[in-house]
Protein backbone atom coordinates (compact mmCIF):
# COMPACT_ATOMS: atom_id res chain seq x y z
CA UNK A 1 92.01 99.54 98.69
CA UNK A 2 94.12 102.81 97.53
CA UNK A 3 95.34 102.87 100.99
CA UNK A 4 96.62 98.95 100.97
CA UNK A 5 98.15 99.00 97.84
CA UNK A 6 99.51 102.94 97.88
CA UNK A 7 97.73 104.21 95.00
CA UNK A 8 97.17 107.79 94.69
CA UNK A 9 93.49 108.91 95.01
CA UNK A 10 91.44 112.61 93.64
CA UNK A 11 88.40 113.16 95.91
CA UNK A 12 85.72 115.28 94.29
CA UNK A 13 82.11 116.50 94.13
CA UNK A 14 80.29 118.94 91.89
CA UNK A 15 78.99 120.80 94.68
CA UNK A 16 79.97 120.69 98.54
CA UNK A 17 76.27 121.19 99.62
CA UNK A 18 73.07 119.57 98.79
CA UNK A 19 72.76 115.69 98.27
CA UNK A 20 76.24 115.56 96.91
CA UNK A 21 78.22 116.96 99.12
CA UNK A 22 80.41 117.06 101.31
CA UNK A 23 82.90 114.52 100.78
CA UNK A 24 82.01 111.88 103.92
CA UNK A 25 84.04 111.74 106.80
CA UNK A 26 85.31 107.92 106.28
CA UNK A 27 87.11 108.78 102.83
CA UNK A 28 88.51 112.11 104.39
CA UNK A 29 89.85 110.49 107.75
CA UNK A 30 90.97 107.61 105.56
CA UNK A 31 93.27 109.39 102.85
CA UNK A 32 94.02 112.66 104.85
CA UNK A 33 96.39 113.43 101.94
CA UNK A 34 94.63 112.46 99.08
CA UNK A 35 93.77 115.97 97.04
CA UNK A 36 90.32 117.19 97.69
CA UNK A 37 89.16 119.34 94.06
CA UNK A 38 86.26 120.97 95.12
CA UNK A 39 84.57 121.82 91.89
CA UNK A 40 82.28 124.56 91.13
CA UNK A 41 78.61 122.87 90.03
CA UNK A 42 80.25 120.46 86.91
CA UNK A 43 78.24 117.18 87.22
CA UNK A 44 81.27 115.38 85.02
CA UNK A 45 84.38 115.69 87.06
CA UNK A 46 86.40 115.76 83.44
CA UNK A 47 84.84 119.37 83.13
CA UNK A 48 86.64 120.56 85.84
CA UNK A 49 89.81 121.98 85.00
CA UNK A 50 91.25 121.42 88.05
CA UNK A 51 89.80 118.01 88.35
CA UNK A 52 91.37 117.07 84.89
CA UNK A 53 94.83 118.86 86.14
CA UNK A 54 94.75 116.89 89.08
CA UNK A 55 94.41 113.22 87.01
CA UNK A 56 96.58 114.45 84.96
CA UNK A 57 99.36 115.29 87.03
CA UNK A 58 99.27 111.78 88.48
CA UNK A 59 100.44 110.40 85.06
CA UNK A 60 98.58 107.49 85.62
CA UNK A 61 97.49 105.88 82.49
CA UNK A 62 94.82 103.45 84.38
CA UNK A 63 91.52 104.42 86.79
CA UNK A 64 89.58 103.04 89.35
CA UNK A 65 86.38 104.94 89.45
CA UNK A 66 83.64 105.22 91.63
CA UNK A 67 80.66 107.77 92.09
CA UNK A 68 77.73 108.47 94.14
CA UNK A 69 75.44 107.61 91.64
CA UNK A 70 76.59 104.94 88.66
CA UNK A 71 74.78 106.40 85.66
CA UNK A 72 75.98 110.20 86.23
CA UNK A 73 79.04 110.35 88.57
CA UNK A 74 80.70 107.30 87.39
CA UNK A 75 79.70 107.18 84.05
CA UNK A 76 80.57 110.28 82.72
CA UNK A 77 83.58 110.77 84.23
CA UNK A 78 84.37 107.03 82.86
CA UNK A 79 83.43 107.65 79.58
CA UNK A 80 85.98 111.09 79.42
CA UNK A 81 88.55 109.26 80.85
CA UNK A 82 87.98 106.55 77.73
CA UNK A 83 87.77 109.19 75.08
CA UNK A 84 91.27 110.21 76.30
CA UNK A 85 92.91 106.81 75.96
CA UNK A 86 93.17 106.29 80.03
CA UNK A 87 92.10 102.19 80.76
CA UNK A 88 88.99 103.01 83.13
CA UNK A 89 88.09 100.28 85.61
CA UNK A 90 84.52 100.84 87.28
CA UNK A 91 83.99 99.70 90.43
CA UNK A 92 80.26 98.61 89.85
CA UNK A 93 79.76 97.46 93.97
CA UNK A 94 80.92 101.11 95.23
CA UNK A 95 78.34 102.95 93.02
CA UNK A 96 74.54 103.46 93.69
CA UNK A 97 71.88 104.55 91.61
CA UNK A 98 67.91 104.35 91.81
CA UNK A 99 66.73 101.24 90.05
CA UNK A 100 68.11 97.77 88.26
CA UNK A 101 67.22 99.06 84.90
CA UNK A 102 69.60 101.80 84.98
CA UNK A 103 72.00 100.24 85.97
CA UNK A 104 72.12 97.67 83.37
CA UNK A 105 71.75 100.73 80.71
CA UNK A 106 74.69 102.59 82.17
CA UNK A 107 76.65 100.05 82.52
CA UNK A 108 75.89 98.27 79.15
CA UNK A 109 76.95 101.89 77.87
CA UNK A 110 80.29 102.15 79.83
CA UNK A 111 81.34 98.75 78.74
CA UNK A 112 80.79 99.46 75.19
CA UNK A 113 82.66 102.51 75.44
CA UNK A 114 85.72 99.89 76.93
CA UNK A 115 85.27 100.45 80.47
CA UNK A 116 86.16 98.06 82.65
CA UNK A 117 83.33 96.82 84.89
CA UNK A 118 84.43 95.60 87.38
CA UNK A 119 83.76 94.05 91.38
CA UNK A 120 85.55 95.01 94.63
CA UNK A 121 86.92 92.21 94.49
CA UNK A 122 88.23 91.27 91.20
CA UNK A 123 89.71 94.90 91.30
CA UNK A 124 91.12 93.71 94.77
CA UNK A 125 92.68 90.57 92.93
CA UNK A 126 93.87 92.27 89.76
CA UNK A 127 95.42 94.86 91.86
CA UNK A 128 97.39 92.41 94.26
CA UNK A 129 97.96 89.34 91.61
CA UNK A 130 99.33 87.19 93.24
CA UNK A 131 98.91 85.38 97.00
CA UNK A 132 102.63 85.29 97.31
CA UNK A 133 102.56 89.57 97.47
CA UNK A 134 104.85 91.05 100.22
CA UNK A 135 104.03 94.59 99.39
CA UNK A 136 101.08 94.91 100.72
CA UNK A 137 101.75 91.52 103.33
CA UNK A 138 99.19 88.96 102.58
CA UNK A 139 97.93 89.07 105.71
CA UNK A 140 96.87 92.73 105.29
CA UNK A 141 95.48 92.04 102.34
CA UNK A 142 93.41 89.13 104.16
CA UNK A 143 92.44 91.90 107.13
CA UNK A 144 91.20 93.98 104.24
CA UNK A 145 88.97 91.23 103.15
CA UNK A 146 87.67 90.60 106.53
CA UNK A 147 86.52 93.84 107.18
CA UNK A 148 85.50 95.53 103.84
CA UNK A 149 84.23 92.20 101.76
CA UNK A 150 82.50 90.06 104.47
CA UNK A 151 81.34 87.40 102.04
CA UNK A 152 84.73 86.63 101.16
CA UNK A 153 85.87 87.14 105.01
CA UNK A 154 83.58 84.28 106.10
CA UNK A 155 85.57 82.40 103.17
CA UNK A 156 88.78 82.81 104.58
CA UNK A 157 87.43 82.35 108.35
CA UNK A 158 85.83 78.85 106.72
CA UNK A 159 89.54 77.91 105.29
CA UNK A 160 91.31 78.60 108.30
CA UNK A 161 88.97 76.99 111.04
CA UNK A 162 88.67 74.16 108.81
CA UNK A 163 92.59 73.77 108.16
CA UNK A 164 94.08 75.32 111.60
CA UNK A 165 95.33 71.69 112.40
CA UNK A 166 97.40 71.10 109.77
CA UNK A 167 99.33 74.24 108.75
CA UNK A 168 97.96 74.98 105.77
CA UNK A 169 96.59 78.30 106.45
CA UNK A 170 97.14 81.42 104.57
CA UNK A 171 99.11 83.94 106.16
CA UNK A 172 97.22 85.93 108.60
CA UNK A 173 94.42 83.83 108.27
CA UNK A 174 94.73 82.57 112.00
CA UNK A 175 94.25 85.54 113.80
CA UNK A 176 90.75 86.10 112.28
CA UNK A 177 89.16 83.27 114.11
């Protein structure tokens, strides 16, 4: 999604080896560019100076966020980023963690804290707002959907089989069938 919609991305992990580490290939050959803060053992990311530099020097004044697990990497760097006045939108699909019950906690924590909580999706649609987009093209934005959020893919793939005939298919819609 940072890629489609050119939105500048910090890659980190507390530690480069063990279960945390190192970043995975995907992100890295994905967003080549995208600074890499390779911290020194702080589980929250906002503990990091250079971490904290990095956001900062972005001047962004909203997050997506996203963590290997939701109730320590996502969380607390979520909750810092709150206490500092940034809006904090938490990807909730792109986040594990161990068990149901956590989740719920964590999250019921995050969102009283004013985090944002938040699907793929829905951060997908609040990012691009409107069908009628040019920047990204709607039709990347439909390619995206096809290959990252199936469920809604098979949507799309639904609309345009079922409305080839009569022209009322959404851009790039077509080619995915």
């Amino acid at each position: 999604m940072a890629k489609l919609f050119d939105i500048p991305v910090v890659l980190t992990l507390s530690a480069a080896t063990g279960p945390n580490g190192p970043v995975i290939k995907e992100l890295t050959d994905l967003l080549p560019d995208a600074p890499y803060i390779k911290r020194t053992g702080e589980v929250n990311a906002w503990d990091s100076p250079e971490f904290r530099a990095a956001v900062k020097a972005m001047g962004e004044k909203q997050f997506i966020i996203a963590g290997i697990v939701i109730d320590v990497c996502t969380a607390f760097v979520g909750l810092s980023l709150r206490s500092e006045g940034y809006s904090v939108f938490a990807n909730v699909e792109a986040s594990g963690t161990t068990m149901e019950l956590i989740c719920d906690t964590v999250n019921l924590c995050m969102q009283a804290a004013g985090v944002y909580l938040m699907s793929s999706f829905a951060i997908l649609a609040d990012l691009m707002r409107d069908w009628r987009i040019t920047l990204p093209a709607v039709s990347d934005v439909v390619h995206f959907v096809d290959k990252y959020l199936p469920a809604y893919g098979m949507l799309v793939r639904g609309h345009a089989s079922a409305f080839l005939q009569n022209g009322t298919v959404l851009l790039g819609a077509d080619s995915l069938i």
